[in-house]
N, C-alpha and C. Protein backbone atom coordinates (compact mmCIF):
# COMPACT_ATOMS: atom_id res chain seq x y z
N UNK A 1 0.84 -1.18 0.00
CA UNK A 1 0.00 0.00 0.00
C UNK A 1 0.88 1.24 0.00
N UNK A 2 0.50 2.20 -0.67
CA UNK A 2 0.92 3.08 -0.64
C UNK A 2 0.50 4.28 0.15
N UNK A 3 1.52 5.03 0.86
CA UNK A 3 1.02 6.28 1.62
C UNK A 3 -0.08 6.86 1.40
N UNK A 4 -0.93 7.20 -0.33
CA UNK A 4 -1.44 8.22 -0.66
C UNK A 4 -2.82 7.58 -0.27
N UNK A 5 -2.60 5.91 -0.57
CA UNK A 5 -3.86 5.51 -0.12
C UNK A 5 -4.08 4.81 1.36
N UNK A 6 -2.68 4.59 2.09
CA UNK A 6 -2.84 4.84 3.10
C UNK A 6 -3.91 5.82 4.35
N UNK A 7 -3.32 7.41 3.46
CA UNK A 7 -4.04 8.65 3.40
C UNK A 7 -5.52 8.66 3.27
N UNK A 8 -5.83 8.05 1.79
CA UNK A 8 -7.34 8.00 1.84
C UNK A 8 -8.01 7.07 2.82
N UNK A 9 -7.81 6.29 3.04
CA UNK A 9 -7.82 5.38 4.47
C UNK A 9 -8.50 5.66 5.82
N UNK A 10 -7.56 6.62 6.02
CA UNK A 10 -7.45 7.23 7.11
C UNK A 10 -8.77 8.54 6.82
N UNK A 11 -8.71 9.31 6.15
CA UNK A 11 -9.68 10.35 5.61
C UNK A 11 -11.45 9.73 5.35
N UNK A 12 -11.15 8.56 5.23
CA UNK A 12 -12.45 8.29 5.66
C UNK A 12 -12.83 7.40 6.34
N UNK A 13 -12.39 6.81 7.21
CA UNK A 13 -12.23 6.58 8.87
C UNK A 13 -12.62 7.51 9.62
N UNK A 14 -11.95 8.78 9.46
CA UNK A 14 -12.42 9.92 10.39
C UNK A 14 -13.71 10.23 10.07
N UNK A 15 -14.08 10.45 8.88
CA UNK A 15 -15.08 10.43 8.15
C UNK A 15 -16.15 10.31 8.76
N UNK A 16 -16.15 8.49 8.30
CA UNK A 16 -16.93 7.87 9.01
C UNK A 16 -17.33 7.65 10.73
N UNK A 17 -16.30 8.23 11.03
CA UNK A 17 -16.11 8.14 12.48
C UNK A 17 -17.18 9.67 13.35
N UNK A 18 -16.76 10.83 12.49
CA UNK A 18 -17.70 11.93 11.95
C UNK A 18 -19.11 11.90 12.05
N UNK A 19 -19.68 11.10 11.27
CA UNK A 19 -21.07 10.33 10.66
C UNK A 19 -21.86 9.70 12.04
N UNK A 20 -20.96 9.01 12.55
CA UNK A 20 -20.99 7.89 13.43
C UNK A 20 -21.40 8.80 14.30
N UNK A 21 -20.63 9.71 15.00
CA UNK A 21 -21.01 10.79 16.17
C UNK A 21 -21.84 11.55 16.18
N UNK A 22 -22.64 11.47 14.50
CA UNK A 22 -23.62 12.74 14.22
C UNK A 22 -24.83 11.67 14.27
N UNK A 23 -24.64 10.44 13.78
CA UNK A 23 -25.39 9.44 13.98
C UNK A 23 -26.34 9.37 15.86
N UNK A 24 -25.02 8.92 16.47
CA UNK A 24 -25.29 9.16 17.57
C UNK A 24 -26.30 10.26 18.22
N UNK A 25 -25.88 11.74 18.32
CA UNK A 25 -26.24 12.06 18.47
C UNK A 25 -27.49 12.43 18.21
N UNK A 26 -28.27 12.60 17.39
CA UNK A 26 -29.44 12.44 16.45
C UNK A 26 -30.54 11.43 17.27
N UNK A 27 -29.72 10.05 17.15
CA UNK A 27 -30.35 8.93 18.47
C UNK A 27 -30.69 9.45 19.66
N UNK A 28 -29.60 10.19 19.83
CA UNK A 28 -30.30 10.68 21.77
C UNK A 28 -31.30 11.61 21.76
N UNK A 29 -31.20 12.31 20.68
CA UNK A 29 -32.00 13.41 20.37
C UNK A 29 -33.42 13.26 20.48
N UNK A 30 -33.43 12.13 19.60
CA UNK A 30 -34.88 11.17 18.96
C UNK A 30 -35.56 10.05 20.56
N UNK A 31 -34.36 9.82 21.17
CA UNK A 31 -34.76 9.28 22.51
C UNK A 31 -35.42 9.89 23.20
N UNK A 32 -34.62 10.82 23.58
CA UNK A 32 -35.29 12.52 24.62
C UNK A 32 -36.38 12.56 23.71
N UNK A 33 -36.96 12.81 23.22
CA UNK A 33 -38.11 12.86 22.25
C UNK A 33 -38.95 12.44 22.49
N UNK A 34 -38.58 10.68 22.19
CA UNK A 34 -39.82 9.61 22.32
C UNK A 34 -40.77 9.50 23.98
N UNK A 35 -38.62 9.48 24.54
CA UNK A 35 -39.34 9.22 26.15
C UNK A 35 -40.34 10.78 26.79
N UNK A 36 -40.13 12.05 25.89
CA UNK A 36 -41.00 12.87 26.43
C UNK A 36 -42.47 13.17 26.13
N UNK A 37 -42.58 12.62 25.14
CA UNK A 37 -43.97 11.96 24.36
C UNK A 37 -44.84 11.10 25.05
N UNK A 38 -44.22 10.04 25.62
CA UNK A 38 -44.75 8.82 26.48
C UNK A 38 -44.85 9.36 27.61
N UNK A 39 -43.95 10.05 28.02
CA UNK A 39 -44.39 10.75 29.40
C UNK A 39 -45.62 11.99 29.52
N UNK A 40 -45.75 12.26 28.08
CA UNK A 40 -47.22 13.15 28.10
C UNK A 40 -48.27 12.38 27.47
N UNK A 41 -47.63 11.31 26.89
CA UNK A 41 -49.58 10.67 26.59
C UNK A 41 -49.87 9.69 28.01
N UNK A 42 -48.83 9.01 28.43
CA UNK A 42 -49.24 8.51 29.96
C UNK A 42 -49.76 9.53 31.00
N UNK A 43 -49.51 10.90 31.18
CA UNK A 43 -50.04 11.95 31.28
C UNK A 43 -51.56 11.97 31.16
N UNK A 44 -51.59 12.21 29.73
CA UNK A 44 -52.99 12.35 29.06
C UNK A 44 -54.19 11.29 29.44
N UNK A 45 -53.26 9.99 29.51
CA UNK A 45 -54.12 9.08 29.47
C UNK A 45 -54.87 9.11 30.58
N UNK A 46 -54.18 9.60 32.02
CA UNK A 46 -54.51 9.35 33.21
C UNK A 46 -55.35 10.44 33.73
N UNK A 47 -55.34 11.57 32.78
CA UNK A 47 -56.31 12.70 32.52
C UNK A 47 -57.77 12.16 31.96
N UNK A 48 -57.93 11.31 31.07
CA UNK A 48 -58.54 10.81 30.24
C UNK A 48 -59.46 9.89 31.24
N UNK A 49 -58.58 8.67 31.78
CA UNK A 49 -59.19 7.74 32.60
C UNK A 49 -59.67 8.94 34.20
N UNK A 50 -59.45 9.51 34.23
CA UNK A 50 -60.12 10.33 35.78
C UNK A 50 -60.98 11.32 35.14
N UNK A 51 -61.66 11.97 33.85
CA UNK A 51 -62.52 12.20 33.47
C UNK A 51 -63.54 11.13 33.35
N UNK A 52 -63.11 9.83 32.91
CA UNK A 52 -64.62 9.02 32.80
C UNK A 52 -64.89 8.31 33.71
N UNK A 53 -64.07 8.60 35.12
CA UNK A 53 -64.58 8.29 36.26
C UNK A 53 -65.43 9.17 37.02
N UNK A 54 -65.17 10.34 36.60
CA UNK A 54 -65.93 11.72 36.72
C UNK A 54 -67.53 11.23 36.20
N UNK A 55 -67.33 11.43 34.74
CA UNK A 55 -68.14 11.22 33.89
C UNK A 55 -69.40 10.18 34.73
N UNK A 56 -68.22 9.26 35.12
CA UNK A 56 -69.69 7.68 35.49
C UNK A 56 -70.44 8.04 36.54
N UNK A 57 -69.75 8.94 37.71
CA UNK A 57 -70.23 9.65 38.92
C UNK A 57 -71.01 10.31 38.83
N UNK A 58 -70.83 11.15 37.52
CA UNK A 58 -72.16 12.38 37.27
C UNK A 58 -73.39 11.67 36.77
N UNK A 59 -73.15 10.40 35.94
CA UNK A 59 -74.48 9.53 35.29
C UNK A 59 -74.76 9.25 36.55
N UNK A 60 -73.89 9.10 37.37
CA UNK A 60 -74.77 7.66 38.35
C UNK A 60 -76.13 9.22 39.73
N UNK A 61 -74.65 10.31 39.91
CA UNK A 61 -75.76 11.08 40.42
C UNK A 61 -76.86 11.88 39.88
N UNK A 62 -77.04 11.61 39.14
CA UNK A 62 -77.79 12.14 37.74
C UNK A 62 -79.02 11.01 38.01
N UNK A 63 -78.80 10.39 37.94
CA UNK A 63 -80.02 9.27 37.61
C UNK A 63 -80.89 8.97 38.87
N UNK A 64 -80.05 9.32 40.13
CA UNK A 64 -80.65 9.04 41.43
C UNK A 64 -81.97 10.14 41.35
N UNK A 65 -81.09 11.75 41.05
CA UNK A 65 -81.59 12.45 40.64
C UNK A 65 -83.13 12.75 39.96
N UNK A 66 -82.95 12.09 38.80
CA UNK A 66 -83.86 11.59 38.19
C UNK A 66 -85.14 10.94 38.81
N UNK A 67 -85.08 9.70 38.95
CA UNK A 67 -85.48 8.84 40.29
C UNK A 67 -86.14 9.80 41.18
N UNK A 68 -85.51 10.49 41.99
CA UNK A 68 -86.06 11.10 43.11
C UNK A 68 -87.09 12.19 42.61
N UNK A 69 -87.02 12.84 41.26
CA UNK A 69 -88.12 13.67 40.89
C UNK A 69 -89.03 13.23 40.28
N UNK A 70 -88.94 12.13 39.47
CA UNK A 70 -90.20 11.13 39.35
C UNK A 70 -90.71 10.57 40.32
N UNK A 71 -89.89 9.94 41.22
CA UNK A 71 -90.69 10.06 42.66
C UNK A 71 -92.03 11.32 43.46
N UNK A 72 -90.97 12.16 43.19
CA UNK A 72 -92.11 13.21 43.72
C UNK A 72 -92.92 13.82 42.36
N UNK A 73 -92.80 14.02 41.40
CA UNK A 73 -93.31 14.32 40.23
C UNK A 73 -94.86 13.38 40.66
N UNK A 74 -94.63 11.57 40.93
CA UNK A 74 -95.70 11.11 40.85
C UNK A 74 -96.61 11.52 41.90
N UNK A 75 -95.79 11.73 43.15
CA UNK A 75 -96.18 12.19 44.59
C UNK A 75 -97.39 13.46 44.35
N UNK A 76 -97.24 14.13 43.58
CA UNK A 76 -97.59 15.59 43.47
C UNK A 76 -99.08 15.20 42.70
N UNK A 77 -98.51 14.42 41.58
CA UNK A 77 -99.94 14.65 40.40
C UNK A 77 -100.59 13.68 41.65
N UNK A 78 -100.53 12.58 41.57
CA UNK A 78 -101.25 11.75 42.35
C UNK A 78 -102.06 13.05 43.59
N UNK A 79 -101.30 13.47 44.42
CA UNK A 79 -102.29 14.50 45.46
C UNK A 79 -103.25 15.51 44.96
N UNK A 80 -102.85 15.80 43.77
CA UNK A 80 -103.90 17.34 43.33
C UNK A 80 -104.95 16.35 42.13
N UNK A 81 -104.81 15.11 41.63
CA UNK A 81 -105.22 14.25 40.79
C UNK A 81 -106.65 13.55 41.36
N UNK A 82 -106.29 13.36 42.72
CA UNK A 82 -107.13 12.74 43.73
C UNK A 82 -107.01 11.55 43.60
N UNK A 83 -105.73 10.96 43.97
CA UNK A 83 -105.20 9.65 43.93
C UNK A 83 -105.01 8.51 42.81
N UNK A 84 -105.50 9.28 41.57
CA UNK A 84 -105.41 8.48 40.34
C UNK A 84 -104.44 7.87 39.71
């Protein structure tokens, strides 16, 4: 081998070595990324799941609700109805 291509050799080794570190970095980049993503839709999600626990609480007091004014709704006509 000769020096000159010795030379080229070496020139893209570093090169590649270059690439490699830009490579790298890019990866961590894209990591920090992903893992901050997952940490806001696990976030979201747990936003998500404690709204439709909300949600089931308001149907469920909602309906008692309900219930209790048809209760008296019937209470009422029935007294001014004359027990009909």
């Amino acid at each position: 081998m000769s020096a000159d291509e010795i030379h080229d050799i070496r020139e893209k080794l570093a090169t590649n070595s270059e690439r490699l570190a830009r490579i790298e970095e890019r990866q961590l980049t894209l990591m920090g990324m992903l893992e901050k993503s997952l940490s806001s839709f696990g976030d979201l999600a747990n936003r998500v799941t404690a709204l439709e626990h909300l949600r089931t609480k308001i149907l469920v007091v909602a309906g008692f609700i309900g219930a209790g004014m048809s209760l008296a709704w019937d209470f009422i006509r029935s007294r001014f109805t004359g027990g009909n």
